[in-house]
C-alpha atoms as a PDB file:
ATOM      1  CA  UNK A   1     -62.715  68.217  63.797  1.00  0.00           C
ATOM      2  CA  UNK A   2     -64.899  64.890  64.202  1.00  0.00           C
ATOM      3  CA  UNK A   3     -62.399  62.237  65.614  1.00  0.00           C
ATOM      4  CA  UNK A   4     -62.727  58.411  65.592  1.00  0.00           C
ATOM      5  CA  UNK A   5     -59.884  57.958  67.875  1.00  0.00           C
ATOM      6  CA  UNK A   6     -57.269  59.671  69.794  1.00  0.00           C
ATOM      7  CA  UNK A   7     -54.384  57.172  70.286  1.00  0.00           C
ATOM      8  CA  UNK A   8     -51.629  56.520  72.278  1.00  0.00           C
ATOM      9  CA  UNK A   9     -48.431  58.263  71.377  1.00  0.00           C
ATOM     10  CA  UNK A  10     -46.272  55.720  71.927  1.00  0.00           C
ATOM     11  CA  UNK A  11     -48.604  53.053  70.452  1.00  0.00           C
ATOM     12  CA  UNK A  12     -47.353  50.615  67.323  1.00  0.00           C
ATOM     13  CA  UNK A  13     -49.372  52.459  64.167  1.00  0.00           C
ATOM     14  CA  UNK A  14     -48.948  51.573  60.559  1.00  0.00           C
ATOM     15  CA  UNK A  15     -48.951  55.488  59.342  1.00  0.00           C
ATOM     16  CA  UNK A  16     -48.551  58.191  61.938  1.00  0.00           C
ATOM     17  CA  UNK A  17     -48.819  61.953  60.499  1.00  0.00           C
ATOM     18  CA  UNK A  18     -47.944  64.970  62.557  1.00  0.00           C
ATOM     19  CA  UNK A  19     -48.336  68.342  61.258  1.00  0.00           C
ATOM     20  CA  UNK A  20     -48.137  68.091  58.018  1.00  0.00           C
ATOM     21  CA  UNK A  21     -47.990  71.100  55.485  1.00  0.00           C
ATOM     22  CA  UNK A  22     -47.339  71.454  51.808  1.00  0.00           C
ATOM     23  CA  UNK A  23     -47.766  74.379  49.251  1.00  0.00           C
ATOM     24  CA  UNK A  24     -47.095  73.859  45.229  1.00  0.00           C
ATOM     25  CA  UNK A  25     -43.704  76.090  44.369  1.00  0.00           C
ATOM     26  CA  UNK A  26     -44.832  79.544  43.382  1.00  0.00           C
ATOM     27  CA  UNK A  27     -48.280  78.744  45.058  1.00  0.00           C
ATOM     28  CA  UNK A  28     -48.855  81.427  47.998  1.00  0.00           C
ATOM     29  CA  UNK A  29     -51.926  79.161  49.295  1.00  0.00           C
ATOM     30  CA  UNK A  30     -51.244  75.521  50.979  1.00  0.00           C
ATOM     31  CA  UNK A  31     -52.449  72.575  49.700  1.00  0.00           C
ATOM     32  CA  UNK A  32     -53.413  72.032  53.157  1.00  0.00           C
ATOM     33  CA  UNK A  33     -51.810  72.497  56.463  1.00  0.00           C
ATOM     34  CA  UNK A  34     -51.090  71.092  59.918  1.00  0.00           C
ATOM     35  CA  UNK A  35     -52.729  67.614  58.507  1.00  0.00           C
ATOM     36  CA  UNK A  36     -52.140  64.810  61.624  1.00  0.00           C
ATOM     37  CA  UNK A  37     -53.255  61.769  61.817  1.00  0.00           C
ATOM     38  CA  UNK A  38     -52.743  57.780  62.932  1.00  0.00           C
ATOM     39  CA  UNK A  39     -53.696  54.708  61.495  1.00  0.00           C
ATOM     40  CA  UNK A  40     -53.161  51.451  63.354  1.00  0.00           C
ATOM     41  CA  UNK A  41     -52.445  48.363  61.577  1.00  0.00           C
ATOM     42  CA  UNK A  42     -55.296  46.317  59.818  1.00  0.00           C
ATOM     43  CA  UNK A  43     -57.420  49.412  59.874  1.00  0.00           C
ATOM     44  CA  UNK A  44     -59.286  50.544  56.251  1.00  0.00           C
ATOM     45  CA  UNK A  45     -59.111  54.060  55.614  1.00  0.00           C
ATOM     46  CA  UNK A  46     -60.494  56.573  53.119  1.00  0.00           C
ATOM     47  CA  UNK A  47     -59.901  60.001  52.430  1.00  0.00           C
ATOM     48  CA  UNK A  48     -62.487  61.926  50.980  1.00  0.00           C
ATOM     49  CA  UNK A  49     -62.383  65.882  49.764  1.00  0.00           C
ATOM     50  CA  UNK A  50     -63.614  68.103  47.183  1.00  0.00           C
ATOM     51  CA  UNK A  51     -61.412  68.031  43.921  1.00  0.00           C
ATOM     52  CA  UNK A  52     -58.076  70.099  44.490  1.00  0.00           C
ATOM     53  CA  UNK A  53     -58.717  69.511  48.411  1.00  0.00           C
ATOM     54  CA  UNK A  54     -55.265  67.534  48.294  1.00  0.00           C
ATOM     55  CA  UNK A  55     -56.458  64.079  48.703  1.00  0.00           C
ATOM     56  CA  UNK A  56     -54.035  62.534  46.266  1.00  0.00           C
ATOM     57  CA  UNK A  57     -50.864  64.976  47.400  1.00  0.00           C
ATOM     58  CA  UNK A  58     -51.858  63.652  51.055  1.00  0.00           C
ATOM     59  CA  UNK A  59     -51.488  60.041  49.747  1.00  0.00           C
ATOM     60  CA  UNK A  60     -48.574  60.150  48.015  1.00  0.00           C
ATOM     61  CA  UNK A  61     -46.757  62.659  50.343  1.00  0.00           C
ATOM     62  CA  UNK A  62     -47.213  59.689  53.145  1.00  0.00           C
ATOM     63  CA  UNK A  63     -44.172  57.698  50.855  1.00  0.00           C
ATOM     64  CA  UNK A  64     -42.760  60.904  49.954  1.00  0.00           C
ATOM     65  CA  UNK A  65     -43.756  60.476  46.188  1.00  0.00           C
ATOM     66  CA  UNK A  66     -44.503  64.137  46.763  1.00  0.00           C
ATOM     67  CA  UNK A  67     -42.040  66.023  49.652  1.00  0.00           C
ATOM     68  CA  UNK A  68     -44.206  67.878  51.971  1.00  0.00           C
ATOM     69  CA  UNK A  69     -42.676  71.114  53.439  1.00  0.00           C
ATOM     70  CA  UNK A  70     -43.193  70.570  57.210  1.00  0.00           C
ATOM     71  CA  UNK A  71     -44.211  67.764  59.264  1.00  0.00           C
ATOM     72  CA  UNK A  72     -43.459  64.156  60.196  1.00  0.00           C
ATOM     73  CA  UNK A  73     -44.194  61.172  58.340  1.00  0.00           C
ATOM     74  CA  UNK A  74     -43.696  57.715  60.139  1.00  0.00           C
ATOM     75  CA  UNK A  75     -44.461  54.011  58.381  1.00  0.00           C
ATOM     76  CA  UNK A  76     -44.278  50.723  59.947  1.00  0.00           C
ATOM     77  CA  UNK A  77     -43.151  52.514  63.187  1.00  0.00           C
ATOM     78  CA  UNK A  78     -40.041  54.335  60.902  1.00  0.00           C
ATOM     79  CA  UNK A  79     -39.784  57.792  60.128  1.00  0.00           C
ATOM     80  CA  UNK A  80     -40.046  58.300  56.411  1.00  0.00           C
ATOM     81  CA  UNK A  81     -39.251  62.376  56.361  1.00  0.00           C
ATOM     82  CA  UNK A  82     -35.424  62.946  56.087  1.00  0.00           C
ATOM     83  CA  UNK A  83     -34.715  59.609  54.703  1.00  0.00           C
ATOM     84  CA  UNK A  84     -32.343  59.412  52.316  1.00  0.00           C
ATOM     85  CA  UNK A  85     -33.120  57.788  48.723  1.00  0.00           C
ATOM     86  CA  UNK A  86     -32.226  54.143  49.556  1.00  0.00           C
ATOM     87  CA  UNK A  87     -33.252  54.083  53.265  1.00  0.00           C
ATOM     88  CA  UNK A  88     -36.347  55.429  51.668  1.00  0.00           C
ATOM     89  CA  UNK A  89     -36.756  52.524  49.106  1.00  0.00           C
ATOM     90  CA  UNK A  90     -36.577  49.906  51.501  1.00  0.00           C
ATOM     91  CA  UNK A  91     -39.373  51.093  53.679  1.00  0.00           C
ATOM     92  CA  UNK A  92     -41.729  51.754  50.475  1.00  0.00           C
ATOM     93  CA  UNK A  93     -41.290  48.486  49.450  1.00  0.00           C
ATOM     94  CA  UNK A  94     -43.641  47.326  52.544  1.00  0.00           C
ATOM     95  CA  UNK A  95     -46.472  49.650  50.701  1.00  0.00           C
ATOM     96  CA  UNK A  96     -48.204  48.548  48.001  1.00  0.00           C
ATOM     97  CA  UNK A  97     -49.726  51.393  46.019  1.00  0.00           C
ATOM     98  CA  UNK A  98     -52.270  51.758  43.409  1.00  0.00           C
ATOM     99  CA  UNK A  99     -52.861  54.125  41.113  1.00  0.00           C
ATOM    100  CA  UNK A 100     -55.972  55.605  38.737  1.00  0.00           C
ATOM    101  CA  UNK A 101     -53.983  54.695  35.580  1.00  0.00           C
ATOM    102  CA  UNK A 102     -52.688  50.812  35.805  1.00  0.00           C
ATOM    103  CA  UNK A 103     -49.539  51.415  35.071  1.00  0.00           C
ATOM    104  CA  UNK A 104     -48.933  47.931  33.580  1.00  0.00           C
ATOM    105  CA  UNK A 105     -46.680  46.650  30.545  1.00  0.00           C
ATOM    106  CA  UNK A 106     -50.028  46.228  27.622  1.00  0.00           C
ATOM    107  CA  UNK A 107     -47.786  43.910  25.955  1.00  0.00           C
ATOM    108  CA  UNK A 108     -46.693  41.731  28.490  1.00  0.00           C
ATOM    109  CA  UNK A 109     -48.139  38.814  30.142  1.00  0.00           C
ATOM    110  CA  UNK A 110     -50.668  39.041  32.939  1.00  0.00           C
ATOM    111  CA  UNK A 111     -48.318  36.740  35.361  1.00  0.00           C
ATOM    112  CA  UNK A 112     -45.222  38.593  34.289  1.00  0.00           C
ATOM    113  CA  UNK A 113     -46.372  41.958  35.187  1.00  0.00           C
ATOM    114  CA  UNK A 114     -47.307  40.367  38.333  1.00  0.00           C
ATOM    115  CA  UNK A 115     -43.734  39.390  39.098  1.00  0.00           C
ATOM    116  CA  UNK A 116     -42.513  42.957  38.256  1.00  0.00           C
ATOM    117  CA  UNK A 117     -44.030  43.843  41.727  1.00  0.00           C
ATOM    118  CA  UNK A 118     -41.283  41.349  43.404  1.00  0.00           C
ATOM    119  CA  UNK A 119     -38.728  43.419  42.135  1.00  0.00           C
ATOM    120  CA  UNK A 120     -39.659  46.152  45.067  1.00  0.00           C
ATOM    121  CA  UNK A 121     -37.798  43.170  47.342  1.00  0.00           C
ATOM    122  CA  UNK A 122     -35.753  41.344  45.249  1.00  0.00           C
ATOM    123  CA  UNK A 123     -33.450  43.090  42.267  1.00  0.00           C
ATOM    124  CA  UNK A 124     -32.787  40.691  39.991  1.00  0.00           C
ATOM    125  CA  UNK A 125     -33.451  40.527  35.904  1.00  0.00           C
ATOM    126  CA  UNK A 126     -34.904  37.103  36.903  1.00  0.00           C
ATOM    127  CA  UNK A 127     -38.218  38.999  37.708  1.00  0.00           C
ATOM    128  CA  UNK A 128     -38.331  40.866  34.188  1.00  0.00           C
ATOM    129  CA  UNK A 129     -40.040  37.863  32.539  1.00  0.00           C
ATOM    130  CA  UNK A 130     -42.304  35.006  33.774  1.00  0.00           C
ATOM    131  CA  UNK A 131     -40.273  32.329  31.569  1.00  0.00           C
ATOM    132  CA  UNK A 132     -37.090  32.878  33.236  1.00  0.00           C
ATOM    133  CA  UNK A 133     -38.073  33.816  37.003  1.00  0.00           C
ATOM    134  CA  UNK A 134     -37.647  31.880  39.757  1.00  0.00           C
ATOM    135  CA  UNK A 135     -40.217  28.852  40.885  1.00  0.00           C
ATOM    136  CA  UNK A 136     -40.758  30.134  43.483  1.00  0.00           C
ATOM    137  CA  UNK A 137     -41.380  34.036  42.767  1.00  0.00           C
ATOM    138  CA  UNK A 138     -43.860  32.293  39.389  1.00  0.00           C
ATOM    139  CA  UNK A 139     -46.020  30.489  42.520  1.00  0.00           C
ATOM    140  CA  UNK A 140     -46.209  33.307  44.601  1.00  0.00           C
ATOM    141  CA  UNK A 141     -47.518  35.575  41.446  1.00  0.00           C
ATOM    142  CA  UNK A 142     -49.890  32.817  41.163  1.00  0.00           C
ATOM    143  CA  UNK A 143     -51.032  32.818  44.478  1.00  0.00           C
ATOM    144  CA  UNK A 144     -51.180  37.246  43.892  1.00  0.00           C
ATOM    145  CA  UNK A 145     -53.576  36.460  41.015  1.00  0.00           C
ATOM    146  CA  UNK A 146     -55.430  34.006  42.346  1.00  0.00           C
ATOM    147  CA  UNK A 147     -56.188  36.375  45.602  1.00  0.00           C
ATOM    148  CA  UNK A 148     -57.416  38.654  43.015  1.00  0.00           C
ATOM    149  CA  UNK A 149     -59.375  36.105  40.856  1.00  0.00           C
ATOM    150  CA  UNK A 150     -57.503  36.287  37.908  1.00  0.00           C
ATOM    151  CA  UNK A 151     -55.241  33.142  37.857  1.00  0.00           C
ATOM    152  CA  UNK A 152     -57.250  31.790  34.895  1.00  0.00           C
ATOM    153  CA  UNK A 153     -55.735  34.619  32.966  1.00  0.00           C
ATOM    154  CA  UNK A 154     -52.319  34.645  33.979  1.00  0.00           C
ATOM    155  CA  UNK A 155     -51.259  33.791  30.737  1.00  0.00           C
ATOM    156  CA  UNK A 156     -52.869  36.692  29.107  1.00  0.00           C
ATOM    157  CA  UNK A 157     -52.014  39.440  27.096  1.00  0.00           C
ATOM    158  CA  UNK A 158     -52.855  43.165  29.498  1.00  0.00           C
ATOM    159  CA  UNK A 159     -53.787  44.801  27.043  1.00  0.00           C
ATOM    160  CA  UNK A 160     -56.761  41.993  26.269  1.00  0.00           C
ATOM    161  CA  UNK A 161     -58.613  42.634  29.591  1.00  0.00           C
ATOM    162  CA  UNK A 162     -60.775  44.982  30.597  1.00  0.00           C
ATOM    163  CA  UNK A 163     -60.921  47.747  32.501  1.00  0.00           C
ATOM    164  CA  UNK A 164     -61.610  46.202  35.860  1.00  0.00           C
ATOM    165  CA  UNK A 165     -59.433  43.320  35.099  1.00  0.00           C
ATOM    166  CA  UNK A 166     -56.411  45.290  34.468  1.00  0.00           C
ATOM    167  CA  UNK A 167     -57.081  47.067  37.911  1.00  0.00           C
ATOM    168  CA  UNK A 168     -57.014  43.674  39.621  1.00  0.00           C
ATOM    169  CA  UNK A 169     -53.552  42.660  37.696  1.00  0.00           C
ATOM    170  CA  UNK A 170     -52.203  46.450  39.313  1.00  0.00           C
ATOM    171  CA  UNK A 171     -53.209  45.158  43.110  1.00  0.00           C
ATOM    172  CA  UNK A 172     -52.117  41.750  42.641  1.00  0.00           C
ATOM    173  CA  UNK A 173     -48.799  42.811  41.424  1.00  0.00           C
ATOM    174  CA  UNK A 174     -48.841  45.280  44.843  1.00  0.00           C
ATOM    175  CA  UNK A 175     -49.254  41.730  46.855  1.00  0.00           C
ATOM    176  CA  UNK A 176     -46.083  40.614  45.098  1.00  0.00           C
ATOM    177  CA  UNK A 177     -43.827  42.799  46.887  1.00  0.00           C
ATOM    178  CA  UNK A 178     -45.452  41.716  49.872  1.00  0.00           C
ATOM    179  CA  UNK A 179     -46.449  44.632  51.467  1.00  0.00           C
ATOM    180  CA  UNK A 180     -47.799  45.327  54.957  1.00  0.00           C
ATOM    181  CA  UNK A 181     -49.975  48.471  53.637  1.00  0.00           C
ATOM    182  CA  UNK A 182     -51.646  48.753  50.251  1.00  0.00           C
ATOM    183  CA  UNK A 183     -52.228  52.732  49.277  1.00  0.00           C
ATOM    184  CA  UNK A 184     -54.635  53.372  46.664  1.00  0.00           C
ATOM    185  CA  UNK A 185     -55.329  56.194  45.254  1.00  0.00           C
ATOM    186  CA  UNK A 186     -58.556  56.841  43.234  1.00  0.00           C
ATOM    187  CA  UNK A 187     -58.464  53.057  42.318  1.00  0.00           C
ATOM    188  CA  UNK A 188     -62.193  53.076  40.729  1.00  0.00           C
ATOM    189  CA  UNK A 189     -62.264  56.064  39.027  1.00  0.00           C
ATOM    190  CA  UNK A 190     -61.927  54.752  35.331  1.00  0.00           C
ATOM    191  CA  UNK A 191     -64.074  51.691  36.024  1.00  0.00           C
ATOM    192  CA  UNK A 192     -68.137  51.470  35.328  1.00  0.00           C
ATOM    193  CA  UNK A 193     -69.972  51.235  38.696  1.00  0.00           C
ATOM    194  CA  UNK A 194     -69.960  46.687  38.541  1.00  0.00           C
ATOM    195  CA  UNK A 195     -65.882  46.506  37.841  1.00  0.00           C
ATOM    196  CA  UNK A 196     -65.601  49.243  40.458  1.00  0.00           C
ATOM    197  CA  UNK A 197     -67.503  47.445  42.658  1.00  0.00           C
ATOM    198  CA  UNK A 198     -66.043  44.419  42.265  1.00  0.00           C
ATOM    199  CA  UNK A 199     -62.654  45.884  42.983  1.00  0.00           C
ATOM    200  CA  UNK A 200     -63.414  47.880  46.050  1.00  0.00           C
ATOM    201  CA  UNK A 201     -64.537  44.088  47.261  1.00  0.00           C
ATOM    202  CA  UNK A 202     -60.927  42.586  45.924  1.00  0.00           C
ATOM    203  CA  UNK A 203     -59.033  45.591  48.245  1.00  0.00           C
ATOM    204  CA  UNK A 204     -61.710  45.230  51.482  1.00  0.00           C
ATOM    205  CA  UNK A 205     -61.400  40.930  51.246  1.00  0.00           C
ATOM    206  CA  UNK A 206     -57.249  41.413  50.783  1.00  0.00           C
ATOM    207  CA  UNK A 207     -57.529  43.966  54.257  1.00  0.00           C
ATOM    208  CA  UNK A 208     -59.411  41.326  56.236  1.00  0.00           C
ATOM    209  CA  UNK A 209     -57.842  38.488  54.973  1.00  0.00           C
ATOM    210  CA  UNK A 210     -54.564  39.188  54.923  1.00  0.00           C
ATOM    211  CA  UNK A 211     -54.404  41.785  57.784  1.00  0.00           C
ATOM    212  CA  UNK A 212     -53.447  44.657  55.339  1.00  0.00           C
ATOM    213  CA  UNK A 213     -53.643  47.904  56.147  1.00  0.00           C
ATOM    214  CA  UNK A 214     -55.917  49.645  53.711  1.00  0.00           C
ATOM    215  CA  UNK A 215     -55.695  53.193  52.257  1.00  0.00           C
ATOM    216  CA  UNK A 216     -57.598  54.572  49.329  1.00  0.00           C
ATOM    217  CA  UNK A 217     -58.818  57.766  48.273  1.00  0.00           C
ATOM    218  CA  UNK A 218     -62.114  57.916  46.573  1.00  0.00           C
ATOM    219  CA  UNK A 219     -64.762  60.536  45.368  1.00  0.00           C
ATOM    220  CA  UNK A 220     -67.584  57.740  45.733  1.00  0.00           C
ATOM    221  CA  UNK A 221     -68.922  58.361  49.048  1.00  0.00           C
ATOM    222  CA  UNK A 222     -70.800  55.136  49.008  1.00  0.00           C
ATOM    223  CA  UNK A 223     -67.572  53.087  48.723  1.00  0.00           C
ATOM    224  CA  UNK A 224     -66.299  55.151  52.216  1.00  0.00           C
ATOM    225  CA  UNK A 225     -68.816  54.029  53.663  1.00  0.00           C
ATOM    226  CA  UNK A 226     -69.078  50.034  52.326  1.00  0.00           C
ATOM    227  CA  UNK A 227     -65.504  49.764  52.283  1.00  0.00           C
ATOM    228  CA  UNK A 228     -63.812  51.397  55.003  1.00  0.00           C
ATOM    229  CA  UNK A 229     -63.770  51.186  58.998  1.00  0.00           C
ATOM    230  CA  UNK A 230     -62.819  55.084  58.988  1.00  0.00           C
ATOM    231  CA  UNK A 231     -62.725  58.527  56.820  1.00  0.00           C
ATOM    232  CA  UNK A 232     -60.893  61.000  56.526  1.00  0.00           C
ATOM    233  CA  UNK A 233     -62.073  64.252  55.034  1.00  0.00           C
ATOM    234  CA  UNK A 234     -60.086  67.291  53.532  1.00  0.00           C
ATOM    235  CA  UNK A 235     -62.006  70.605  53.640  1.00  0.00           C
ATOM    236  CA  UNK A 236     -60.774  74.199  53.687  1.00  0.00           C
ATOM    237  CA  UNK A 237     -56.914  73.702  53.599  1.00  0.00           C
ATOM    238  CA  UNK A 238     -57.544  71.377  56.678  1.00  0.00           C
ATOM    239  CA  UNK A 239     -58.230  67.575  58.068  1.00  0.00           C
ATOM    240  CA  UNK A 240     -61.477  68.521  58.855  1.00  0.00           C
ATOM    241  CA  UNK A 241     -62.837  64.732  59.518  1.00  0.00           C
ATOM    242  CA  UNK A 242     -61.958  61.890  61.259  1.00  0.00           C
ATOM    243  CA  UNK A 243     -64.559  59.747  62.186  1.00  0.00           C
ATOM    244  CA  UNK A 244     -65.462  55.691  62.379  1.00  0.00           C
ATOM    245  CA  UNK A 245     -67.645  55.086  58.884  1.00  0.00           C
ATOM    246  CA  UNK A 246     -70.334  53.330  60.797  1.00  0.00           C
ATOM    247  CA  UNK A 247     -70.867  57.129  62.676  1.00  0.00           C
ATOM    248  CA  UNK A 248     -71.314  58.746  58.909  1.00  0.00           C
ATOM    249  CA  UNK A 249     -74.183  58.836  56.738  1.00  0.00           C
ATOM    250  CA  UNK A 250     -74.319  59.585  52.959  1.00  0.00           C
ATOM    251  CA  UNK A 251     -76.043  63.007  53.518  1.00  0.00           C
ATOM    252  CA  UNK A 252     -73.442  63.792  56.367  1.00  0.00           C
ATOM    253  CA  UNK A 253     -70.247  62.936  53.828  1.00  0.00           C
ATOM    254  CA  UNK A 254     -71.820  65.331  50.932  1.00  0.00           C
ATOM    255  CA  UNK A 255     -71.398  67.969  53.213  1.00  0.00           C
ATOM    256  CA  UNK A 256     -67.664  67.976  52.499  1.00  0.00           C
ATOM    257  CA  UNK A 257     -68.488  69.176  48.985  1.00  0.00           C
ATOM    258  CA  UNK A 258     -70.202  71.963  50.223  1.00  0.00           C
END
């Protein structure tokens, strides 16, 4: 395996991985196995992988969305595997994920489905609806849209906005529970090539600027490359990448589809 790094194991990481293995029930062939990897804080990652390589199980299995069968999981320097359900909670609520489909409330307000993000942190039925919530919790939705250039809409209907739009709403309400790591899994892959474009820009500016650790999974090689400081590729049942972007070409990326 190509490696960008080998790291200290006692260093401070924002997702360590370490031997990770997970088949489908019934399934006598893993999804993939003995997957390990670290990812120190601030860094932008993407996983790349033919379809049904795993990329989105290997995502999601790092917040235990899907239980892998073997294997250690740590976030934030905590160990996520063997949690139970509310220990578990408390530590997903520092990642912000994303998914394909938006997820949001179409007939809700743009700023109130914002807000529903703060409800990772703070439980309240304050946080339901934009009229009634808090000062405080409003402003800092504001502040999530405007990070994603939407505050102009914040008033809006979701299910006015376009495709791209709607994908910003989904990140800034991710920023609302005010997350250390943002997760994104296939974020693009509904959008036409300018929205997707523009949103793979909204993700890589919130990284920088707001030291975020960064993520995504993605079939468009080109964004790996723009976007991220480091890929990871699934191939065979196996991590069979890991290597600094700047090191990869286009040509050398395809290869994983091979």
């Amino acid at each position: 395996m190509m490696s960008a790094q080998l790291s200290d194991p006692s260093a401070s990481m924002a997702v360590r991985v370490k031997g990770l293995s997970k088949r489908f029930q019934g399934g006598e062939i893993p999804v993939w196995s003995d997957v390990s990897f670290d990812i120190p804080y601030g860094q932008r990652v993407a996983i790349i992988g033919a379809n049904g390589a795993g990329k989105s199980t290997l995502l999601r299995s790092c917040v235990r969305l899907v239980e892998p069968d073997s294997g250690e999981i740590f976030l934030d320097n905590k160990k996520v595997t063997g949690l139970r359900r509310a220990e578990l909670s408390k530590i997903r609520a520092r990642v912000g994920f994303v998914f394909q489909k938006h997820n949001l409330v179409n007939r809700l307000s743009v700023l109130t489905n914002v807000l529903h993000g703060g409800m990772a942190r703070l439980s309240t039925p304050r946080m339901w609806f934009h009229a009634i919530a808090a000062k405080e919790e409003r402003d800092y939705a504001m502040y999530c849209l405007e990070r994603v250039n939407l505050g102009h809409l914040c008033n809006r209907r979701v299910d006015e906005l376009s495709g791209g739009q709607s994908q910003r709403v989904a990140i800034a309400r991710a920023l609302m529970q005010k997350p250390g790591m943002i997760f994104a899994d296939e974020p693009v892959a509904s959008l036409d090539p300018q929205a997707g474009e523009e949103v793979m820009q909204v993700f890589s500016d919130l990284s920088q600027h707001e030291k975020l650790t960064l993520v995504f999974v993605t079939h468009h090689l080109d964004h790996a490359l723009k976007y991220s400081d480091r890929v990871l590729g699934l191939q065979n049942l196996r991590l069979t990448l890991d290597a600094s972007s700047k090191s990869q070409s286009l040509e050398q990326l395809r290869g994983m589809y091979e």
